[in-house]
Protein backbone atom coordinates (compact mmCIF):
# COMPACT_ATOMS: atom_id res chain seq x y z
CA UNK A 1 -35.60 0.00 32.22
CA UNK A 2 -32.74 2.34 31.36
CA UNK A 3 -29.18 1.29 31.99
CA UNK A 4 -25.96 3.42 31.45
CA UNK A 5 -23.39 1.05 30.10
CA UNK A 6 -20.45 4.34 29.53
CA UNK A 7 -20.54 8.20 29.99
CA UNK A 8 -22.28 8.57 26.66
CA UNK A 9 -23.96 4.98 25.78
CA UNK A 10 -27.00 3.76 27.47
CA UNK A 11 -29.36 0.14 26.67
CA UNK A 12 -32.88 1.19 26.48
CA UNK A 13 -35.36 -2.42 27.61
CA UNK A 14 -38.00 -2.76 25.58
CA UNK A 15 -41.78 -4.68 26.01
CA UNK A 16 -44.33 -4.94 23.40
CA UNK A 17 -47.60 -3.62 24.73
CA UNK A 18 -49.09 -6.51 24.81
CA UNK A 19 -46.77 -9.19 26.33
CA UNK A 20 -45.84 -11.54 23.55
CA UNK A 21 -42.94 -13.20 21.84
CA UNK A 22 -40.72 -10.62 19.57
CA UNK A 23 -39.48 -13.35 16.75
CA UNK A 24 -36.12 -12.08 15.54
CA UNK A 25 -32.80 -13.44 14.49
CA UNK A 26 -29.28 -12.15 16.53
CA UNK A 27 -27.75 -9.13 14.53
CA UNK A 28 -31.04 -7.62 13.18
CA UNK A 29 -32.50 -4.16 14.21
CA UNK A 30 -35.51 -2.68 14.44
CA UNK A 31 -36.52 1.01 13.31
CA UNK A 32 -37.99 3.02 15.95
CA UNK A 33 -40.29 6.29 15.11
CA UNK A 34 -40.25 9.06 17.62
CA UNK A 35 -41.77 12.08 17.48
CA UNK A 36 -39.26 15.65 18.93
CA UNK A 37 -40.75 18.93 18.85
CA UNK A 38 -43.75 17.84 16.30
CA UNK A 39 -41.57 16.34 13.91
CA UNK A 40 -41.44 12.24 13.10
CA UNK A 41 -38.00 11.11 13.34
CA UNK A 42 -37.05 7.64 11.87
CA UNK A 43 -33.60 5.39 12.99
CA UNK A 44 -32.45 2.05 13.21
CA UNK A 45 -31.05 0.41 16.10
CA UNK A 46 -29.23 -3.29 16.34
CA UNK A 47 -30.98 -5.27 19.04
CA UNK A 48 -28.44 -5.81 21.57
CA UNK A 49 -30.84 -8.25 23.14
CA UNK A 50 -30.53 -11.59 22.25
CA UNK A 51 -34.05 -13.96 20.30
CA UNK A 52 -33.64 -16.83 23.17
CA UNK A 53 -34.78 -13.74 25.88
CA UNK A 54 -37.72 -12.74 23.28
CA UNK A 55 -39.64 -11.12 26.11
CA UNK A 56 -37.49 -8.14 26.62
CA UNK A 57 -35.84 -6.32 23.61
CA UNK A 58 -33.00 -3.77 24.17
CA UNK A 59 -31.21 -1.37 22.24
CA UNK A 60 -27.94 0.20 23.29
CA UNK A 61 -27.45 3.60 21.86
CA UNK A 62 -24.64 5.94 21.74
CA UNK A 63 -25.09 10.14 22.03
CA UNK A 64 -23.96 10.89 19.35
CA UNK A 65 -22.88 14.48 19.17
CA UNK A 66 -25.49 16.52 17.03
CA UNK A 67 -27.37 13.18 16.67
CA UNK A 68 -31.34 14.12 17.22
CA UNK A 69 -32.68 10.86 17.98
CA UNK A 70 -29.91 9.32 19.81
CA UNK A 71 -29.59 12.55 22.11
CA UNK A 72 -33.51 12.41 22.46
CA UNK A 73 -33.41 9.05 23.86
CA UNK A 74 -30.81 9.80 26.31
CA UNK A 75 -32.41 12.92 27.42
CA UNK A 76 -35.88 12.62 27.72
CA UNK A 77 -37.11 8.76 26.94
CA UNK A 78 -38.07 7.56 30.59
CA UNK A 79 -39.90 4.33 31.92
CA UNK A 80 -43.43 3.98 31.36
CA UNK A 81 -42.99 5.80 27.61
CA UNK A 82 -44.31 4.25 24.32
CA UNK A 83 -42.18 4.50 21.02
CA UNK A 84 -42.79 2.78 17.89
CA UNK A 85 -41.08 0.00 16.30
CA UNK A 86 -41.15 -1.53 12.87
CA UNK A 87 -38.75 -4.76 11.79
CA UNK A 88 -36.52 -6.88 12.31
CA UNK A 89 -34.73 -6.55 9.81
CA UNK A 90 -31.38 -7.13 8.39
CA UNK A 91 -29.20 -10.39 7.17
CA UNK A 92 -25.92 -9.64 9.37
CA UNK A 93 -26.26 -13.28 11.14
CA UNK A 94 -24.55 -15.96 12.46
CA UNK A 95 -28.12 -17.58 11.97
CA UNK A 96 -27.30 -17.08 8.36
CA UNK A 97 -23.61 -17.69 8.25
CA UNK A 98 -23.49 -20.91 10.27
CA UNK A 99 -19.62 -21.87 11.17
CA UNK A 100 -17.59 -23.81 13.41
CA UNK A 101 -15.32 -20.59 14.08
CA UNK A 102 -16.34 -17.12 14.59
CA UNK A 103 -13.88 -13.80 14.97
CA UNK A 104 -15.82 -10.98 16.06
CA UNK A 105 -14.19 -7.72 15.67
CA UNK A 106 -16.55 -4.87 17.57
CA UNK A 107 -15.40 -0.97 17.47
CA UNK A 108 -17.38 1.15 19.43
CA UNK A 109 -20.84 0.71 19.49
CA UNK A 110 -20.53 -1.18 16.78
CA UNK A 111 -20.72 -4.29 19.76
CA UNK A 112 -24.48 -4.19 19.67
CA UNK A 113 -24.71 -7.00 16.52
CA UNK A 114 -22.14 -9.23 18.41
CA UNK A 115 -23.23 -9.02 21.95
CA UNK A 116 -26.38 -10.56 20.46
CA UNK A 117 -25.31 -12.88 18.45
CA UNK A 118 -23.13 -13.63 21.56
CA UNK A 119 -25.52 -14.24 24.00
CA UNK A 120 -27.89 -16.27 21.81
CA UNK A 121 -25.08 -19.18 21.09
CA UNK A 122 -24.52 -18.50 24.78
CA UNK A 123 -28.11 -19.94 25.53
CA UNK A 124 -28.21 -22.29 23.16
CA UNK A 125 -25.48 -23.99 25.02
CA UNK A 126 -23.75 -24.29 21.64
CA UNK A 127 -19.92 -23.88 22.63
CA UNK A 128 -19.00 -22.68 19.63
CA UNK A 129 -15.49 -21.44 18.84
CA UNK A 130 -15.72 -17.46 19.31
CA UNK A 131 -12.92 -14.85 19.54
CA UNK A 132 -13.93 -11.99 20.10
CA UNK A 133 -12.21 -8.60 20.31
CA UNK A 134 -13.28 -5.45 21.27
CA UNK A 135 -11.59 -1.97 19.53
CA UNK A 136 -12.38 1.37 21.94
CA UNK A 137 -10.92 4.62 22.67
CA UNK A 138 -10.08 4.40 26.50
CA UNK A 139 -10.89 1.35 28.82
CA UNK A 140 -14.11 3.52 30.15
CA UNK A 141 -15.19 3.10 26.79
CA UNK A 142 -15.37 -0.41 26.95
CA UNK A 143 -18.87 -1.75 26.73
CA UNK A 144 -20.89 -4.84 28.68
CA UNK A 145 -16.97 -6.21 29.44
CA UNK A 146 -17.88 -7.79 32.46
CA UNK A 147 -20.15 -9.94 30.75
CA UNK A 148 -17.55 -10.98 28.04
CA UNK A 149 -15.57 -11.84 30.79
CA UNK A 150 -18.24 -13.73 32.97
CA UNK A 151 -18.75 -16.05 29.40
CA UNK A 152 -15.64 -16.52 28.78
CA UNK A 153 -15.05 -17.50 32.21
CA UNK A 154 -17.24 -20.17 31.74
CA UNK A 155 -16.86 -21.48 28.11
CA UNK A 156 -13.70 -22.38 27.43
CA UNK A 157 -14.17 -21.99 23.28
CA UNK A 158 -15.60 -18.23 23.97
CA UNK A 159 -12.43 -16.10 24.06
CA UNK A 160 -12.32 -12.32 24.57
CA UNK A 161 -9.53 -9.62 23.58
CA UNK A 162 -9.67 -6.18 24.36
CA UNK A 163 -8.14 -3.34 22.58
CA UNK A 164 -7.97 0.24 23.44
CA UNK A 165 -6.16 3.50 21.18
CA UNK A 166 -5.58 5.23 24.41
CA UNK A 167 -5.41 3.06 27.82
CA UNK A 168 -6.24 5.33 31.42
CA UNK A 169 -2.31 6.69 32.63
CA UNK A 170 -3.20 6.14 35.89
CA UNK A 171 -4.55 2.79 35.31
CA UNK A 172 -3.47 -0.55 35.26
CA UNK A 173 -4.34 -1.59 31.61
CA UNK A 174 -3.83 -5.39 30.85
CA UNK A 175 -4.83 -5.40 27.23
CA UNK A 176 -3.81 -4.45 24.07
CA UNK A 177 -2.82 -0.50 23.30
CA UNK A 178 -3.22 1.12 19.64
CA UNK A 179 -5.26 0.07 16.78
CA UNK A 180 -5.85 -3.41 15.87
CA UNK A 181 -3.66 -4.07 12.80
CA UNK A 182 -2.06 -7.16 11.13
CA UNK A 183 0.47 -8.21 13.86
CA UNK A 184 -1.88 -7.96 16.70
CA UNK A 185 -4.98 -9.72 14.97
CA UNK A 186 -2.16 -12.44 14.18
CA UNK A 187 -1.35 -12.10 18.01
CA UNK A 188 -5.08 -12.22 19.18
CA UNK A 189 -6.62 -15.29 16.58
CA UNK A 190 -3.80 -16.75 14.78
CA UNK A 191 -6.16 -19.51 13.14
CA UNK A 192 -7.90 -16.19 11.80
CA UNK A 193 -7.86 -17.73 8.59
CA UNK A 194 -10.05 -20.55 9.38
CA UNK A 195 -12.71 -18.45 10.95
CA UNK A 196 -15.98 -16.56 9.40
CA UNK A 197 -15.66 -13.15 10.35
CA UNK A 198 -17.84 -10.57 11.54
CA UNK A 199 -16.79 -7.33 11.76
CA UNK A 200 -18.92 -3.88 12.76
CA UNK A 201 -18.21 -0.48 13.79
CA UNK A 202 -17.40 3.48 12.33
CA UNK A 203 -16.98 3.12 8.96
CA UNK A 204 -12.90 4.22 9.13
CA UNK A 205 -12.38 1.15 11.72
CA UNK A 206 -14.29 -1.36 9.29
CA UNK A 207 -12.24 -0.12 6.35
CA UNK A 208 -8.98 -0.10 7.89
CA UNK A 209 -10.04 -4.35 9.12
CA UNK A 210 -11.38 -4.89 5.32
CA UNK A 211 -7.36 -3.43 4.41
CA UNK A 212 -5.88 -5.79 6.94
CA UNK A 213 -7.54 -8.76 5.71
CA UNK A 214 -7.29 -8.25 1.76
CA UNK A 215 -3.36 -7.39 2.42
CA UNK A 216 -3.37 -11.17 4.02
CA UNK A 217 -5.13 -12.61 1.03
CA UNK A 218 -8.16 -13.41 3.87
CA UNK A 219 -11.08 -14.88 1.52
CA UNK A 220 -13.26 -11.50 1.78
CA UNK A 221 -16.50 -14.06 0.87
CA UNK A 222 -16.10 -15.68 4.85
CA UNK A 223 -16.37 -11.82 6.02
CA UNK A 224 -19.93 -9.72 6.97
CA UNK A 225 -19.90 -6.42 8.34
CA UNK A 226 -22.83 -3.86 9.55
CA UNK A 227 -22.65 -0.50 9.01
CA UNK A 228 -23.75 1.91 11.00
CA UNK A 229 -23.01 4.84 8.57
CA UNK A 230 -23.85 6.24 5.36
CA UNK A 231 -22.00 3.93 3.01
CA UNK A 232 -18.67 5.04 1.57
CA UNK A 233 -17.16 2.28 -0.35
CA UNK A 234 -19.35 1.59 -3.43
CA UNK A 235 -16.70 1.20 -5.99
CA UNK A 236 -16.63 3.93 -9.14
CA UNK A 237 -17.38 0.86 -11.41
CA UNK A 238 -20.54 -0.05 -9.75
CA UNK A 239 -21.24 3.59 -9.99
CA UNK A 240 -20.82 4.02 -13.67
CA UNK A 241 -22.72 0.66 -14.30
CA UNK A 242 -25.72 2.36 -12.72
CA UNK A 243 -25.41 5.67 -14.60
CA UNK A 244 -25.17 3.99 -17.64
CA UNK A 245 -28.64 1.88 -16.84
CA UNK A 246 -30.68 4.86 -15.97
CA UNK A 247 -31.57 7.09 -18.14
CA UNK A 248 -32.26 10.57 -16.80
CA UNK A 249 -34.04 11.49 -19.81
CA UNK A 250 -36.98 8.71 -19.63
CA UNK A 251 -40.05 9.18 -18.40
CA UNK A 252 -41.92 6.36 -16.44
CA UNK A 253 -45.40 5.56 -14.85
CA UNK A 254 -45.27 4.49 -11.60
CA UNK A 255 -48.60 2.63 -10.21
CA UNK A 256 -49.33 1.31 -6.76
CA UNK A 257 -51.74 -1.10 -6.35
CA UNK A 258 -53.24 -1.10 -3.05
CA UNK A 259 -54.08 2.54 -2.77
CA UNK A 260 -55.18 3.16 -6.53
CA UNK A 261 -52.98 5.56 -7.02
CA UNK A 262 -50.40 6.18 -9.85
CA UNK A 263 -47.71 8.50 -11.03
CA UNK A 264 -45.26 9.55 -13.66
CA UNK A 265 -41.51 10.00 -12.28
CA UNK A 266 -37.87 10.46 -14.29
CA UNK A 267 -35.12 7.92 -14.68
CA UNK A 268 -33.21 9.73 -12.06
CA UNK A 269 -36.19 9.63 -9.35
CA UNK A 270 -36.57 6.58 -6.98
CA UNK A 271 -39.63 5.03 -5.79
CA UNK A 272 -39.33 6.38 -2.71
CA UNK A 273 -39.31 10.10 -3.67
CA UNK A 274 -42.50 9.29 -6.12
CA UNK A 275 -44.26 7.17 -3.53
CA UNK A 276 -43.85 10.94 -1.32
CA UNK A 277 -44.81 12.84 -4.06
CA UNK A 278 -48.12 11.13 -4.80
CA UNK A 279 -48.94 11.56 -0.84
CA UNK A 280 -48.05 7.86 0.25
CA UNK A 281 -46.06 7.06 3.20
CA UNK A 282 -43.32 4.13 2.60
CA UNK A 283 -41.59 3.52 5.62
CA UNK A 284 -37.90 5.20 4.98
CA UNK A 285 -34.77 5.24 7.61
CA UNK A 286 -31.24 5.03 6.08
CA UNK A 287 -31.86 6.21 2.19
CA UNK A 288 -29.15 4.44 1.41
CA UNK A 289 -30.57 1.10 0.72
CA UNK A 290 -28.74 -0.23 3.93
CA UNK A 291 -31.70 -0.86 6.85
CA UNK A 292 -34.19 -2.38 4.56
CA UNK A 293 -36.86 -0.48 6.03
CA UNK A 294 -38.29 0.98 3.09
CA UNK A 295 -38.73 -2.72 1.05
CA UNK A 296 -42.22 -2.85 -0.81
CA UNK A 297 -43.18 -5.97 -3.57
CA UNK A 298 -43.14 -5.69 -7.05
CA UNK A 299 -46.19 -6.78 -9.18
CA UNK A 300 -44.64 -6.05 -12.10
CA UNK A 301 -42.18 -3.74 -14.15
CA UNK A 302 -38.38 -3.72 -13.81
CA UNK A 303 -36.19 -1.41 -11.65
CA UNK A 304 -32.47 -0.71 -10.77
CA UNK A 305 -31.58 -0.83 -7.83
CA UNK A 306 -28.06 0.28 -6.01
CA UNK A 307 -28.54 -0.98 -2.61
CA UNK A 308 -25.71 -1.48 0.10
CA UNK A 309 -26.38 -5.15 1.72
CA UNK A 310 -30.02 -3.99 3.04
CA UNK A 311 -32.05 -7.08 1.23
CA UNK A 312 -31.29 -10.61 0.50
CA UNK A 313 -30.94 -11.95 -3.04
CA UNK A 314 -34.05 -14.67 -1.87
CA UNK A 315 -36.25 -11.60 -1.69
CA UNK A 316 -34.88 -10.28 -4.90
CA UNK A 317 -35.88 -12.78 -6.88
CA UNK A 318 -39.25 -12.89 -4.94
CA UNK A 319 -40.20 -9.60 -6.29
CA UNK A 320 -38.81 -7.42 -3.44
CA UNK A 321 -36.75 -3.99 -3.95
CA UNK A 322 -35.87 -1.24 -1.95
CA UNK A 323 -37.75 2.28 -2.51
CA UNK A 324 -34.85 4.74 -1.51
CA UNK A 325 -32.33 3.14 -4.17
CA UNK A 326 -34.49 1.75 -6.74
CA UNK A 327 -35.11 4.00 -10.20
CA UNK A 328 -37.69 2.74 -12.76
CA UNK A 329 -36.64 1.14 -16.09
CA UNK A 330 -40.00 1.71 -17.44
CA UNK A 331 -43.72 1.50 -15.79
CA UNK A 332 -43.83 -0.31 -12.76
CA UNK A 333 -46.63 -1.34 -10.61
CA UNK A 334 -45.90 -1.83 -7.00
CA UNK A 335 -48.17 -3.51 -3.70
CA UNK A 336 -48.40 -0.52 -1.95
């Protein structure tokens, strides 16, 4: 089933082939692989679905102008097609950031995350404290409102605000006008303080909420965000302390296990582009160590790795890294 939620978004309902359960938790994504004109495209998309409907997965995707994929999908992918999926993955939870008191801030598309996590404590009957507010261009840009409205309607501890830069002229507009800042988030979820906060969108509306907070001396360990961009704001120091742990000059061999083979690669390669070069296939999306896609076990060896939120510190430890942002220390041998 295809639905058109906007002018330029549409949710995309999924089935396994064969019928069975899809075990996720709310806020992961999954990394479809479709093929356009002979080539393999990878992307990720945030279920929008929620784990307590397990039978039916959706994605809601955006056109994005010059965007291959997401214009693909809108264009040609029909009922009755077959795409391929890989995951979940992805740690951007309430099912890992348990709380009495949740502030959602959505901008855009950016909803996807939170409308899942949404409708699974909305199952669960858990009437948890939620505010949620929703940042979009024009009120036609709003997405699955109805439904916010139908909740909180019905759940007195699920509250919704809606916020739009430009409302319709020659509309009645009820809501809030601009871009959310200080005074209005103060306006919307005074107890803001109190609350874990989740917070996804374009990378210039999560960095101008990440400014809001720190200038109100918000404790920035209670916030998460997704992003659904090529990361921006890895400081210069991390940076530097990267540089100076790689050294461009050394020369490494890289082994993997399960298919035999082995390679040699430079302190400024990463796995990933070695894995290619010795004619493996590791699973790739973001390259930017955000999606997680790409994350193979170590036997043995040590790595560095620069990686943007897209693996948990448990898996770490377990052995686990990241192929697109990890660069050999030395000889490594990896189960792949």
């Amino acid at each position: 089933m295809v639905l058109s939620d906007s002018a330029d978004v549409k949710t995309f309902c999924f089935q396994t082939e064969q019928p069975s359960w899809f075990r996720y938790q709310a806020g992961q994504f999954i990394t479809l692989q479709v093929e356009i004109e002979g080539v393999t495209h990878t992307r990720c998309y945030t279920l929008s679905s929620s784990p307590s409907r397990p039978v039916c997965l959706t994605i809601t995707v955006k056109a994005e102008p010059g965007g291959k994929v997401s214009n693909w999908l809108h264009q040609h992918l029909k009922v009755g097609d077959h795409v391929q999926a890989r995951g979940p993955s992805g740690i951007f939870s309430v099912q890992h950031s348990p709380a009495p008191k949740y502030l959602f801030l959505a901008g855009g598309v950016g909803i996807t995350p939170l409308m899942s996590m949404t409708r699974w404590l909305f199952d669960q009957g858990r009437h948890t404290d939620v505010c949620f507010v929703q940042c979009a261009r024009t009120p036609s840009d709003l997405l699955f409102r109805s439904e916010l409205e139908a909740i909180s309607a019905r759940v007195s501890e699920f509250r919704v605000a809606l916020v739009c830069e430009r409302p319709n002229p020659f509309g009645a507009w009820t809501g809030y006008s601009g871009r959310l800042n200080q005074l209005m988030l103060e306006l919307i979820a005074p107890d803001y303080f109190e609350r874990e906060i989740f917070c996804c969108g374009p990378e210039p509306y999560m960095k101008a909420v990440r400014g809001v907070l720190q200038a109100a001396g918000f404790d920035m360990a209670r916030y998460h965000e997704e992003s659904f961009q090529v990361p921006v704001h890895v400081d210069a120091e991390t940076r530097q302390h990267a540089d100076e742990k790689v050294d461009a000059t050394q020369t490494s061999v890289l082994r993997f296990a399960a298919s035999g083979r082995e390679a040699t690669c430079s302190g400024t390669q990463t796995v990933l582009d070695v894995a290619r070069e010795a004619g493996l296939s590791i699973p790739s999306a973001c390259l930017f160590g955000v999606c997680g896609t790409c994350k193979v076990k170590k036997i043995s060896g040590e790595v560095h790795m620069l990686q943007n939120g897209g693996i948990t510190d448990e898996d770490v430890a377990d052995g686990w890294l990241l192929a697109c942002c990890s660069r050999p220390l030395g000889d490594v041998v990896l189960d792949c």
